[in-house]
N, C-alpha and C. Protein backbone atom coordinates (compact mmCIF):
# COMPACT_ATOMS: atom_id res chain seq x y z
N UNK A 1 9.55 4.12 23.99
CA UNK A 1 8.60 3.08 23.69
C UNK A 1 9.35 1.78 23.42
N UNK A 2 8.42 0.83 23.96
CA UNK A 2 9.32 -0.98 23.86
C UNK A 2 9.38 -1.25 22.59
N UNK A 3 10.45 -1.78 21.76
CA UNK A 3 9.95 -2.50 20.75
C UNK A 3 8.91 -3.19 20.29
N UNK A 4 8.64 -3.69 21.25
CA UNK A 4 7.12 -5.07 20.84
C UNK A 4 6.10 -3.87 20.97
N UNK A 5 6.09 -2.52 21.58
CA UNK A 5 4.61 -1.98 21.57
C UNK A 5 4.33 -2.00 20.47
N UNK A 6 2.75 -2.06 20.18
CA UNK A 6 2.13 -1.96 18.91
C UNK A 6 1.82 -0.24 18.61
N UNK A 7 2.09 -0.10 17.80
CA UNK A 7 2.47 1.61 17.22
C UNK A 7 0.24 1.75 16.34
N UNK A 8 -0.33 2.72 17.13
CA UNK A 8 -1.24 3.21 16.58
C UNK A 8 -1.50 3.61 15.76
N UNK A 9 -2.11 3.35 14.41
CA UNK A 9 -1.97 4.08 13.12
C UNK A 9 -2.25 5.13 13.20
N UNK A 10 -2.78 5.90 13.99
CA UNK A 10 -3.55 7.42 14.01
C UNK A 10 -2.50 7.92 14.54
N UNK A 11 -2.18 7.55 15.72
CA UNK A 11 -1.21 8.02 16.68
C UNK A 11 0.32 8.14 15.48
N UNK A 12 0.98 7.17 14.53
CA UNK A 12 1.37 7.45 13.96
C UNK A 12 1.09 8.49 13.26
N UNK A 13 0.70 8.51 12.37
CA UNK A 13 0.04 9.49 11.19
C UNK A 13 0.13 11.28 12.04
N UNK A 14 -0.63 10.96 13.14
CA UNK A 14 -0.52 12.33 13.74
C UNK A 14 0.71 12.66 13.75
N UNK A 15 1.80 11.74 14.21
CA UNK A 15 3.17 12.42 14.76
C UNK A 15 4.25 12.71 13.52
N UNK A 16 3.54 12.12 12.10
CA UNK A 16 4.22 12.71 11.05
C UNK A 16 4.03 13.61 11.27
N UNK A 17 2.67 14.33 11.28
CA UNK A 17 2.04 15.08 10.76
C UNK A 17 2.33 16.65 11.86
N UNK A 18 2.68 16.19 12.90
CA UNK A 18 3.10 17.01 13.88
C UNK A 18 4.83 17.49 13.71
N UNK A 19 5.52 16.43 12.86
CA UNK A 19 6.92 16.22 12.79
C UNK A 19 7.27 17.49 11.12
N UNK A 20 6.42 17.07 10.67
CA UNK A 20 6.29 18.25 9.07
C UNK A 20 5.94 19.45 9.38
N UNK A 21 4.83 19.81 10.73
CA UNK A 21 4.61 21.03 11.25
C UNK A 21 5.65 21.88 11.88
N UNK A 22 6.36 20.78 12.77
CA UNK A 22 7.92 21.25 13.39
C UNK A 22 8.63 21.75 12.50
N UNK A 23 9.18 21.02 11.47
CA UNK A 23 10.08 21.35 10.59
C UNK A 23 9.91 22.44 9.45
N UNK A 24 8.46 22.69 8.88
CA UNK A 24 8.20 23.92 8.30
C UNK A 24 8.20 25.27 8.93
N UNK A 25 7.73 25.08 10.28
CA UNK A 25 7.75 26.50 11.37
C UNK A 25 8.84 26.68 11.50
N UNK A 26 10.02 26.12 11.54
CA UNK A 26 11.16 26.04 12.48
C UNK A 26 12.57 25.39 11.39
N UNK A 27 12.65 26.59 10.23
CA UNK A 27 13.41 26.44 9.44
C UNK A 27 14.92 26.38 10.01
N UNK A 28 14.82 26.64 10.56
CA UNK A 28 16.85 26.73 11.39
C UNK A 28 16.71 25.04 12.49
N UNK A 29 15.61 24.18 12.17
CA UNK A 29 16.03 23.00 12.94
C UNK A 29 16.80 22.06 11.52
N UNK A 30 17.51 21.66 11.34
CA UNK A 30 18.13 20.39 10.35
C UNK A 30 17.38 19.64 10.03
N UNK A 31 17.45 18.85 9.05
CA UNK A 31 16.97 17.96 8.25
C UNK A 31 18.43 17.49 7.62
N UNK A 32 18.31 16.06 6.96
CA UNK A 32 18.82 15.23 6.66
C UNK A 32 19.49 15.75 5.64
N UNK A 33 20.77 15.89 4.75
CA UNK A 33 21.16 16.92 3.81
C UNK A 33 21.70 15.71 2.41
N UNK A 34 21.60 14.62 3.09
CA UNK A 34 22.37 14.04 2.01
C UNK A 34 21.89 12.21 1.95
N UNK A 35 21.10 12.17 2.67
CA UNK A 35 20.09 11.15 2.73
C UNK A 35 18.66 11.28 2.61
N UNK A 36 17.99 10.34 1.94
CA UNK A 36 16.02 10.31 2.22
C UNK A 36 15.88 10.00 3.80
N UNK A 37 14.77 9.81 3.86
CA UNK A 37 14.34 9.44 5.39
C UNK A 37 12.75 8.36 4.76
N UNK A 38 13.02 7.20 4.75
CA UNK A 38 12.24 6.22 4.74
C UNK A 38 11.53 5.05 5.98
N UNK A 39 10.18 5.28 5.71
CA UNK A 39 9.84 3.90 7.09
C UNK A 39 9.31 2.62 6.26
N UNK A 40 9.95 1.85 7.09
CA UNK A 40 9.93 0.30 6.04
C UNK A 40 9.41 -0.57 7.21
N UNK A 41 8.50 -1.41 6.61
CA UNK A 41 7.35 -2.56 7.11
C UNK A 41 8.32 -3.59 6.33
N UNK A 42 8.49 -4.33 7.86
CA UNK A 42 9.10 -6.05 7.46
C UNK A 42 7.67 -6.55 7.13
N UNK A 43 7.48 -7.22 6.29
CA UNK A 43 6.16 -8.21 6.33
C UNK A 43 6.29 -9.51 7.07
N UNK A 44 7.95 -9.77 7.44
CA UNK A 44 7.78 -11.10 8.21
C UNK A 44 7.14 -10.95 9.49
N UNK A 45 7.56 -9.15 9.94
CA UNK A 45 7.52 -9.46 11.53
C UNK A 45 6.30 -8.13 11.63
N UNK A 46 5.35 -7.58 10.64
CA UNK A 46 5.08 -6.96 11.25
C UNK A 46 3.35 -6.91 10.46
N UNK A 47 3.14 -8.09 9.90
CA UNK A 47 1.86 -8.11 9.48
C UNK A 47 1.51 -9.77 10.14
N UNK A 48 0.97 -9.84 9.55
CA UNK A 48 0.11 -11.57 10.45
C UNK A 48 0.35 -12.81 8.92
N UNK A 49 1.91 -12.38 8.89
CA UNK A 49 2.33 -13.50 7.83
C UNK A 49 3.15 -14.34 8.80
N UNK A 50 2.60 -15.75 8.31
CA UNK A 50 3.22 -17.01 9.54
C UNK A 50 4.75 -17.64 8.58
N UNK A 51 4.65 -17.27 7.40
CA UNK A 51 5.88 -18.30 6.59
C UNK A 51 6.22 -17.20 5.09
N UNK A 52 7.47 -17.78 4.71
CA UNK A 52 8.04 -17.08 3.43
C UNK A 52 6.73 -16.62 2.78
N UNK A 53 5.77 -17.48 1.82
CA UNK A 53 4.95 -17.41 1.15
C UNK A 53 4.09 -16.25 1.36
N UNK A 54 3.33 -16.06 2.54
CA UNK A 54 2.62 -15.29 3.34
C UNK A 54 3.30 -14.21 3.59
N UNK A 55 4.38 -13.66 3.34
CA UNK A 55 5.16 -12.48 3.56
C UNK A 55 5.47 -11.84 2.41
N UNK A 56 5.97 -12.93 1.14
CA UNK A 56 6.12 -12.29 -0.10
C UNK A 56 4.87 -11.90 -0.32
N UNK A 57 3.84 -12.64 -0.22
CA UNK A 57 2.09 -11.95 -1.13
C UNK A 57 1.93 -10.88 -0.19
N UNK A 58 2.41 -10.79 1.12
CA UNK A 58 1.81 -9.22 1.66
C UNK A 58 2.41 -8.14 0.85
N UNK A 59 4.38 -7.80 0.55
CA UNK A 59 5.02 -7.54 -0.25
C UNK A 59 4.05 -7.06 -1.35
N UNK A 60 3.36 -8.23 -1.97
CA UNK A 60 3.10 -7.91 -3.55
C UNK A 60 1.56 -7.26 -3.21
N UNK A 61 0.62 -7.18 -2.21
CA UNK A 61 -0.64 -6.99 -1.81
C UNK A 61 0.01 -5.18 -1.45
N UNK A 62 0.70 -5.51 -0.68
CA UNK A 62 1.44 -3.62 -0.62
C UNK A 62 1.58 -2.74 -1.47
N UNK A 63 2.34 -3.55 -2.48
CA UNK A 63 2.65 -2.89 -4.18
C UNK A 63 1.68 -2.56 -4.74
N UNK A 64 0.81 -3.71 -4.66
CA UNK A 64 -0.43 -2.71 -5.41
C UNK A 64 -1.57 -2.03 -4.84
N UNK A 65 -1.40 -1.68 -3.58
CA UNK A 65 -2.32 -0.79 -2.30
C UNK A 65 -1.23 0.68 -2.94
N UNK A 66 -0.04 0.39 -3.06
CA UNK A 66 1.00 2.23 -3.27
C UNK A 66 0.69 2.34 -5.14
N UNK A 67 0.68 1.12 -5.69
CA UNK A 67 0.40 1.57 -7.47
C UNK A 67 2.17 0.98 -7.51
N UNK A 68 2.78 0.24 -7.08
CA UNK A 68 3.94 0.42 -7.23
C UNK A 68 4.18 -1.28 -7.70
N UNK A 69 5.80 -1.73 -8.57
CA UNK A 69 6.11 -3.40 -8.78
C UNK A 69 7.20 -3.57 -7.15
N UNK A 70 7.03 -5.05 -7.79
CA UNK A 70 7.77 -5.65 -6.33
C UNK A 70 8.92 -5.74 -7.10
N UNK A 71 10.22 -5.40 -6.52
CA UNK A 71 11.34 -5.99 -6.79
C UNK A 71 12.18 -7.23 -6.05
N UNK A 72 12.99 -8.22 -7.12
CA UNK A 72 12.98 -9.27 -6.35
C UNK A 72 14.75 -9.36 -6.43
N UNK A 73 15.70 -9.82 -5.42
CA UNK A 73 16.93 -9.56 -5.70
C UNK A 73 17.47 -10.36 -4.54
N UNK A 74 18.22 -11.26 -5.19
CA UNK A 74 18.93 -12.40 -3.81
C UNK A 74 18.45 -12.53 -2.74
N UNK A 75 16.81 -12.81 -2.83
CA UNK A 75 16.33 -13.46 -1.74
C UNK A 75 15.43 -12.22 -1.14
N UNK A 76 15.73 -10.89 -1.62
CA UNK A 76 14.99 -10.00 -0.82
C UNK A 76 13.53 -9.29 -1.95
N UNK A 77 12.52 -9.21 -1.11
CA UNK A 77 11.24 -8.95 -1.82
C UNK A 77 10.95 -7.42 -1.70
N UNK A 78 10.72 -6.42 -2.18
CA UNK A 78 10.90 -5.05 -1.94
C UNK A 78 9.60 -3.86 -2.77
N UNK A 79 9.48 -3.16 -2.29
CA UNK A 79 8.80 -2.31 -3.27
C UNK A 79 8.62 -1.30 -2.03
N UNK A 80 8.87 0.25 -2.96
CA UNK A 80 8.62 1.55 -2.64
C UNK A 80 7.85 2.09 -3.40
N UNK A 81 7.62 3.56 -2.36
CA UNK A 81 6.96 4.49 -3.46
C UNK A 81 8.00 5.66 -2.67
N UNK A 82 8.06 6.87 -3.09
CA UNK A 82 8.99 8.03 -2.69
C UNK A 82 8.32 9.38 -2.94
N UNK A 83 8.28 10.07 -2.15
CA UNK A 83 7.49 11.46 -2.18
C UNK A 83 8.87 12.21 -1.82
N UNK A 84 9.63 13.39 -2.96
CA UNK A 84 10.91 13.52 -2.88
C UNK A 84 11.69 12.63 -1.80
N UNK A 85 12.47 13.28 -1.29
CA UNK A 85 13.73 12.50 -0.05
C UNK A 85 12.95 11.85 0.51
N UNK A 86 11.40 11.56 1.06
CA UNK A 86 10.42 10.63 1.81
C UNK A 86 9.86 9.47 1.02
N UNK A 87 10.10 8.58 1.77
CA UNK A 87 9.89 7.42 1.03
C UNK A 87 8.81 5.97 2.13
N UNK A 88 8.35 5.05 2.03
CA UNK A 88 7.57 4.03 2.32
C UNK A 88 8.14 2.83 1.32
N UNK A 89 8.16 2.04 2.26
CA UNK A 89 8.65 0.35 1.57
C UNK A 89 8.47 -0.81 1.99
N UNK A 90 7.79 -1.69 1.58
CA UNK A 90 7.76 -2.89 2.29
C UNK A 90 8.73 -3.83 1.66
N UNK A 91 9.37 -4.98 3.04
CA UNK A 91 10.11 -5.72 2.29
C UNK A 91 10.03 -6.79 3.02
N UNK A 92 10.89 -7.48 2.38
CA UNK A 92 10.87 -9.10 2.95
C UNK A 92 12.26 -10.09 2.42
N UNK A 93 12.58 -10.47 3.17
CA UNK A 93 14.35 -10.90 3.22
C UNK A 93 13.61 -12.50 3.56
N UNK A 94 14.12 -13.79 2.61
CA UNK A 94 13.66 -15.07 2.69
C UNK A 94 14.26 -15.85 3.86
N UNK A 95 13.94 -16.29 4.46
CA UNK A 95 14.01 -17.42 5.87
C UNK A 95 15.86 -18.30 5.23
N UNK A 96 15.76 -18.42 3.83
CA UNK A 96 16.83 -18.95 3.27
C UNK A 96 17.81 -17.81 2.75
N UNK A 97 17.45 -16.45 2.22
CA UNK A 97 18.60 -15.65 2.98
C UNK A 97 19.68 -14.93 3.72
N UNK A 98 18.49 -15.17 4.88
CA UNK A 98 19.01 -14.84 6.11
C UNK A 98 19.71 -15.73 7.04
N UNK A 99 19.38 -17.44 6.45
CA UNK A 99 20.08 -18.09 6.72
C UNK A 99 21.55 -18.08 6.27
N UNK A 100 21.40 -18.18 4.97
CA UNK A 100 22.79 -18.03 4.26
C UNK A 100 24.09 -16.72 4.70
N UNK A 101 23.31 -15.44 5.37
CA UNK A 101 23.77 -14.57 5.66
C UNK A 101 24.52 -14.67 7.04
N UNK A 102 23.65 -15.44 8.19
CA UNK A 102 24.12 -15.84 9.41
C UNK A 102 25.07 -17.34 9.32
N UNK A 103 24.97 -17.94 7.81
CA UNK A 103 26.58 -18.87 8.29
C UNK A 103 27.44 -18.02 7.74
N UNK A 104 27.55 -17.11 6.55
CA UNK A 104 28.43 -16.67 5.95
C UNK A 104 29.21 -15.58 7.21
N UNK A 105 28.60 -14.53 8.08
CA UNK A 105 28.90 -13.69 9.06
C UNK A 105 29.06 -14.62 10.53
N UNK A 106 29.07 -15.74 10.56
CA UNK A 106 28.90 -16.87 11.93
C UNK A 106 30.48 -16.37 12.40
N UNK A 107 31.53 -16.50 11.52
CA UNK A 107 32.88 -16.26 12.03
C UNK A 107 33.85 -15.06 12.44
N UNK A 108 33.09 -14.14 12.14
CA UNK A 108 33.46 -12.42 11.93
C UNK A 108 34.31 -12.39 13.36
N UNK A 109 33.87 -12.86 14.36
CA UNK A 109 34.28 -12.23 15.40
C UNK A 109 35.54 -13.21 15.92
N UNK A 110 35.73 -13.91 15.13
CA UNK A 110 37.18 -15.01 15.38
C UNK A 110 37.99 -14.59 14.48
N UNK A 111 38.20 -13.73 13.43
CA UNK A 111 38.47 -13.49 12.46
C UNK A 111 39.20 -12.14 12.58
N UNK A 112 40.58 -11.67 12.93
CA UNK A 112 41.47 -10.91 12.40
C UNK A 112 42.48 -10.52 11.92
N UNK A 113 42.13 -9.65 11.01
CA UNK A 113 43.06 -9.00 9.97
C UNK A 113 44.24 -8.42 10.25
N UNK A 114 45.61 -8.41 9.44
CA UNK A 114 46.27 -7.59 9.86
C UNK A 114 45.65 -6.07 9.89
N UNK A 115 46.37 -4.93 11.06
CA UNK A 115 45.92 -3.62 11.14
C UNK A 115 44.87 -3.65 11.70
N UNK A 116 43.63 -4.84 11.85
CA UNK A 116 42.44 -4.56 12.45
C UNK A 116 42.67 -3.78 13.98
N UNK A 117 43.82 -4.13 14.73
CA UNK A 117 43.87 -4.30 15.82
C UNK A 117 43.58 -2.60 16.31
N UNK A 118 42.96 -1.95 17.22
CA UNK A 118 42.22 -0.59 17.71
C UNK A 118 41.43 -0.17 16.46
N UNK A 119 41.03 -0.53 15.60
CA UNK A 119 40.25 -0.11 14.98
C UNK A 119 38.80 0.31 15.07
């Protein structure tokens, strides 16, 4: 599936729901042993928020649709809820974070270290 397709909420929901059926029948398939497994909603890019403002209130409109607070931390807007190792989160990273992040990483690739070299 393309990135840009738009993902069906039912059609989702079913294929959890088909994905928990797999994995309870079919105890000898793996699961994750040392990580959660979380799906996270950007609010910039994936609700009908046009600017910062409009992305943090979806953020905080989320939080309280799960019963859950927003956490706020260098620019990034966040809130989960967690059903053991399964988890749901919406977040939101500020237009002025991500700026700050793309001059600070702008040089990475002009940039080496001794020992980097076959690494």
């Amino acid at each position: 599936m393309s990135p840009v397709q738009r993902i069906d909420r039912r059609e989702l929901i079913n294929g959890l729901r088909a994905l928990a059926a797999l994995l309870d029948t079919n105890p000898q398939v793996p699961v994750p042993r040392y990580s959660d497994t979380t799906m996270s909603i950007y609010t910039r890019y994936e609700t009908g928020a046009t600017n910062d403002g409009e992305a943090i209130a979806e953020v905080h409109r989320i939080a309280a649709l799960l019963g859950t607070t927003v956490t706020v931390n260098d620019g990034h807007h966040f809130t989960r809820v967690s059903f053991g190792p399964v988890g749901y989160e919406a977040r939101m990273i500020t237009r002025e974070r991500m700026t700050l992040h793309a001059a600070r990483t702008s040089y990475c690739d002009v940039i080496s270290l001794d020992g980097d070299e076959g690494a």
